[in-house]
Protein backbone atom coordinates (compact mmCIF):
# COMPACT_ATOMS: atom_id res chain seq x y z
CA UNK A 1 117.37 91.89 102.86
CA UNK A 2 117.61 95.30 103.09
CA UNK A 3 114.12 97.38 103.55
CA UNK A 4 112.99 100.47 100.70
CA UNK A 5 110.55 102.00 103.25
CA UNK A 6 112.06 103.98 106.58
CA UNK A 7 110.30 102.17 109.45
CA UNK A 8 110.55 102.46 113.20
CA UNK A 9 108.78 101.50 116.49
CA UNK A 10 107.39 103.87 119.14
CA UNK A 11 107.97 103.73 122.83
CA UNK A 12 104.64 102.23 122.66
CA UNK A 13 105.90 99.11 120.38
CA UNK A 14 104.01 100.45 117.38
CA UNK A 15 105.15 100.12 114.20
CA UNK A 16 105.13 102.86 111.44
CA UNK A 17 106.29 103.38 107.98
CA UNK A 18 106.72 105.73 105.28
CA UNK A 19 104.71 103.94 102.36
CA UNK A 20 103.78 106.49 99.11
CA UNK A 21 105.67 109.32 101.08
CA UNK A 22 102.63 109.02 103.86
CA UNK A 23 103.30 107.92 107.36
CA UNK A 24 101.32 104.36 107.96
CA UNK A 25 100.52 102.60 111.26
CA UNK A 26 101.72 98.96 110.30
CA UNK A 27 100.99 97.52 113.95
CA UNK A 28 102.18 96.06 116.71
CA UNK A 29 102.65 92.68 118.55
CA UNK A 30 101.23 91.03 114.74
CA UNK A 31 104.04 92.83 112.76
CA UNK A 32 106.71 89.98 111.93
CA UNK A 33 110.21 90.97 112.99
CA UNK A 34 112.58 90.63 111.50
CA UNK A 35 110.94 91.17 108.18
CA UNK A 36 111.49 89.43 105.25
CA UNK A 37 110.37 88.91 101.63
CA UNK A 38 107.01 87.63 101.79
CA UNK A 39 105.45 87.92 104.82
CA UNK A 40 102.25 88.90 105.37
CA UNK A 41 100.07 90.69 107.75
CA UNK A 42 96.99 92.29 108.81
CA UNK A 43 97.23 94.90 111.21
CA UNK A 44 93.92 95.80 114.39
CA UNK A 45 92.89 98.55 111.59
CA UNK A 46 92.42 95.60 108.86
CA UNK A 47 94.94 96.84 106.47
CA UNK A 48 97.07 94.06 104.69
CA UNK A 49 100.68 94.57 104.32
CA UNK A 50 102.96 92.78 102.15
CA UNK A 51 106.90 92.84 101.87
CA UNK A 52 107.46 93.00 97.68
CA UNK A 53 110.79 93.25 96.05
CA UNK A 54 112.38 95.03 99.76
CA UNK A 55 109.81 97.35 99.87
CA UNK A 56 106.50 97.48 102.25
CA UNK A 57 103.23 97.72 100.41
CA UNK A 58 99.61 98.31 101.85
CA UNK A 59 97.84 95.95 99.64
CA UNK A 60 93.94 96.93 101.04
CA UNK A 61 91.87 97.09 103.89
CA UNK A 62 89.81 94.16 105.26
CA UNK A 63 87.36 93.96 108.34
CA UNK A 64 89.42 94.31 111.14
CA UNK A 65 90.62 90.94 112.34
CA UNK A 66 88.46 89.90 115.89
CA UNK A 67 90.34 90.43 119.22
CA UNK A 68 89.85 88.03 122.18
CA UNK A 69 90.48 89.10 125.68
């Protein structure tokens, strides 16, 4: 499957994306690689992302998901 949206990772293993022409923090360690129609996932902001028809799309924004140490 080939991706719509330009992404890439940091140095800092962050992933980003152009989504609506805006730049969008999609995550890190929770983003699922490789990506493929269908998945799913909720990034430590609490925005949901979806992969539609080859193309990322920020569904909405949830309470950010707990983190355990």
């Amino acid at each position: 499957m080939e991706l719509k949206n330009r992404i890439w990772m940091t140095g800092s293993l962050e992933w980003f994306a152009y989504i609506g022409g805006e730049e969008v923090y999609l995550g890190q360690r929770e983003v699922p690689y490789p990506l493929e129609e269908g998945d799913r996932w909720i990034n430590q902001l609490g925005d949901v992302f979806e992969v539609r028809n080859g193309e990322i799309i920020l569904l909405e924004r949830v309470a950010p998901p707990e983190r355990h140490w």
